[in-house]
Protein backbone atom coordinates (compact mmCIF):
# COMPACT_ATOMS: atom_id res chain seq x y z
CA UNK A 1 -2.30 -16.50 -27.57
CA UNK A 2 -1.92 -13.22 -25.95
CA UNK A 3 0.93 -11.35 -25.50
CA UNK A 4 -0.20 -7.58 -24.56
CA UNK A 5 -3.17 -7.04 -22.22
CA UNK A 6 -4.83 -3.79 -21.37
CA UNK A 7 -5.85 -3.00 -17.99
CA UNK A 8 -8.35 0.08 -18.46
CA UNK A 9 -8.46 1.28 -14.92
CA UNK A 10 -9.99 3.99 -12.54
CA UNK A 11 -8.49 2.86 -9.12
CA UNK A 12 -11.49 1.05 -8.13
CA UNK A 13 -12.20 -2.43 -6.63
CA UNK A 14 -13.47 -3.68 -9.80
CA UNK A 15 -10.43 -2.07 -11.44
CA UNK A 16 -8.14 -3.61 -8.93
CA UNK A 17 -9.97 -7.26 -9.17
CA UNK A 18 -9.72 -6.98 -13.09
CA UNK A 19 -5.85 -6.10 -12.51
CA UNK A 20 -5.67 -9.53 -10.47
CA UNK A 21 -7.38 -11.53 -13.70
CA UNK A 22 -5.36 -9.88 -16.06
CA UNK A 23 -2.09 -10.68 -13.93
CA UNK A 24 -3.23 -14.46 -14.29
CA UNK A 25 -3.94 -14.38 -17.99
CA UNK A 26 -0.30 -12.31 -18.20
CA UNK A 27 1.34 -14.83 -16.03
CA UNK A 28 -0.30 -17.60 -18.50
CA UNK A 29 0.82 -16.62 -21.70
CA UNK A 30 4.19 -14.51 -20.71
CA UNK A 31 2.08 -11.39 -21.77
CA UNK A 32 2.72 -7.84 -20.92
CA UNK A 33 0.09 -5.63 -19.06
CA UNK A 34 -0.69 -2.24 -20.01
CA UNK A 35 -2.39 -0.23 -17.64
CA UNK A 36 -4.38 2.60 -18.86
CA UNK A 37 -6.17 5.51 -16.68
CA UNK A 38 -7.63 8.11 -18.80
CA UNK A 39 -8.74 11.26 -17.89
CA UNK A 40 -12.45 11.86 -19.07
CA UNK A 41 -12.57 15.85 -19.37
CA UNK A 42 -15.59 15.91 -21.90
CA UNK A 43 -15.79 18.97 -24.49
CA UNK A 44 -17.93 20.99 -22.40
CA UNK A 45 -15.76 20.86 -19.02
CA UNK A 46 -12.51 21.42 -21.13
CA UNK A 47 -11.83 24.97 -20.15
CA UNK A 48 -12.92 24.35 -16.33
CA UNK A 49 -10.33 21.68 -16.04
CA UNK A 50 -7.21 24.23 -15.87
CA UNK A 51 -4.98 23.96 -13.25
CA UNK A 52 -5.19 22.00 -10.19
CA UNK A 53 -8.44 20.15 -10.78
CA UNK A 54 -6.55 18.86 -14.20
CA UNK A 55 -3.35 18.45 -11.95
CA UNK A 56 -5.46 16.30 -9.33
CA UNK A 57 -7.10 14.31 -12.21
CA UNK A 58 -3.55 13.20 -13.50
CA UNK A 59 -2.62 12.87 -10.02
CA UNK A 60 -5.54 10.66 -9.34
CA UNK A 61 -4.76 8.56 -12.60
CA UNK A 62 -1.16 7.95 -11.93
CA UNK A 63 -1.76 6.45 -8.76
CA UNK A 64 -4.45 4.03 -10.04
CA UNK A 65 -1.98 2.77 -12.45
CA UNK A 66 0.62 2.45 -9.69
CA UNK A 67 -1.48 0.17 -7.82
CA UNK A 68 -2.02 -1.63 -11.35
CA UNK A 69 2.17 -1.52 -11.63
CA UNK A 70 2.28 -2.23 -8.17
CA UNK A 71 0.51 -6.22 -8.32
CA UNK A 72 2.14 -6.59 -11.95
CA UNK A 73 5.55 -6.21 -10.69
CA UNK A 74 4.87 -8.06 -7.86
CA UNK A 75 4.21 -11.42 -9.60
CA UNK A 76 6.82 -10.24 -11.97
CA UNK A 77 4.58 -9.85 -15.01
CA UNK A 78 6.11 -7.01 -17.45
CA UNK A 79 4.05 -3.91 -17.55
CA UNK A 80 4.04 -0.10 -19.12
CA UNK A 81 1.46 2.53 -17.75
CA UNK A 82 -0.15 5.72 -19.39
CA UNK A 83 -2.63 8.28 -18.06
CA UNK A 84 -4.24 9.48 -21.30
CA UNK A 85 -5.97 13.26 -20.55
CA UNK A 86 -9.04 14.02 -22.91
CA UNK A 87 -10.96 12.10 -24.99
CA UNK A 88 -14.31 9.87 -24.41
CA UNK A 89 -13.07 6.64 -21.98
CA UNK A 90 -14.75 4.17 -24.14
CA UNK A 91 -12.92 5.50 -27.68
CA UNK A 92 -9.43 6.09 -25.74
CA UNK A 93 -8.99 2.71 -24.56
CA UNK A 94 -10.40 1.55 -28.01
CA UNK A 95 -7.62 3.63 -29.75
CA UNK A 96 -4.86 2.65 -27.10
CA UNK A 97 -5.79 -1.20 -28.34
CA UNK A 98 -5.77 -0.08 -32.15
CA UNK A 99 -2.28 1.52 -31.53
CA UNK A 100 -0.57 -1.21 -29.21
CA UNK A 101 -1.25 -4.18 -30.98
CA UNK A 102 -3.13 -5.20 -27.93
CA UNK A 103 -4.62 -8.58 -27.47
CA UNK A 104 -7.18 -8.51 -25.07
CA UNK A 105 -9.04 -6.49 -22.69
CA UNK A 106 -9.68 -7.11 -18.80
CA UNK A 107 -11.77 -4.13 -17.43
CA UNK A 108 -14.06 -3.75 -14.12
CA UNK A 109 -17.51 -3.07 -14.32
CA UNK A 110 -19.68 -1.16 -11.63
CA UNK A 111 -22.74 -2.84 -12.04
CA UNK A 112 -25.11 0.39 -12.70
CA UNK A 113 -28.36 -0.05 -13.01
CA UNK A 114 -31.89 1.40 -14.03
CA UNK A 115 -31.44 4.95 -14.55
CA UNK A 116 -28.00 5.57 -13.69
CA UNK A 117 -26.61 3.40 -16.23
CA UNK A 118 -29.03 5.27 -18.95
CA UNK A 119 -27.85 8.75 -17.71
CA UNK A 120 -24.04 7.99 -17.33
CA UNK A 121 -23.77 4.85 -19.43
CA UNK A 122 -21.44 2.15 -19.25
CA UNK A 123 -17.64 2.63 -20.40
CA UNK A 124 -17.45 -1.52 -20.04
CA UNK A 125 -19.99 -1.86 -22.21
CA UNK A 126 -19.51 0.48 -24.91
CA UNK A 127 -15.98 -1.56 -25.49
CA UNK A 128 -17.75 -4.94 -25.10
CA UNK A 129 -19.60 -3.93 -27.97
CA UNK A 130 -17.10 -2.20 -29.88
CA UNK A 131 -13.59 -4.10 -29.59
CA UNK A 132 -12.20 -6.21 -32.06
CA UNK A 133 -10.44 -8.00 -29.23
CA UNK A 134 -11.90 -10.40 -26.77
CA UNK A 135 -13.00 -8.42 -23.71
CA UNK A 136 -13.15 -9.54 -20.16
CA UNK A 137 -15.30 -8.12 -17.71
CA UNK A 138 -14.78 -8.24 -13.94
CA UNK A 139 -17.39 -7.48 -11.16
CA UNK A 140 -15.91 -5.68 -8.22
CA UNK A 141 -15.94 -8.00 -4.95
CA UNK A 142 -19.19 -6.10 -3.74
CA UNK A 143 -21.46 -6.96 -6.58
């Protein structure tokens, strides 16, 4: 039923208890994980991001897809790992599924609410809405 599964991460709890559900859906169906950090530097910030403050945003990605590696290779489920710089969250992980023949998606969600969720909006549910894959969503162990 599935044999790719994309782990959209950002090194959070919610991330992290995502990574867990995908391991068991991965473990399931002998599926692969891919584990995908992207690195939101939005058209207006483009030019500050030079440097270190890119370097520590690549930094900061790679080691939230480590962790991701890290649990996948532990219950010996296959896995591959990118940190995609640029590009809107929602339409990168959207493209990454288009490109990867990917199956299904198992992302965190950080709960926002009221007026933070209408002034930074919701990556989780922007792909909810738009994937032509089935999407899982995973509260974080606080909410």
């Amino acid at each position: 039923m599935y044999d790719n599964i994309l782990v959209p991460t950002d090194g959070s709890e919610s991330a992290m208890e995502a990574t867990d559900n995908a391991i068991e859906l991965a473990e399931a169906f002998d599926a692969m994980i891919h584990a995908v950090y992207v690195v939101d530097i939005g058209a207006m910030w483009a030019d500050a991001y030079e440097g270190n403050v890119l370097h520590d945003l690549e930094s900061r990605g790679r080691k939230a897809v480590g962790r991701v590696r890290e649990r996948a290779e532990d219950a010996g489920v296959d896995i591959t790992d990118e940190v995609v710089t640029g590009g809107s969250p929602y339409r990168v992980i959207l493209d990454y599924v288009d490109e990867n023949d990917i199956d299904c998606i198992v992302m965190g969600t950080h709960g926002r609410r009221g007026l933070e969720h209408y002034l930074l909006g919701s990556v989780a549910e922007r792909v909810v809405r738009l994937a032509d894959v089935p999407v899982m969503t995973v509260h974080g162990p606080d909410e």
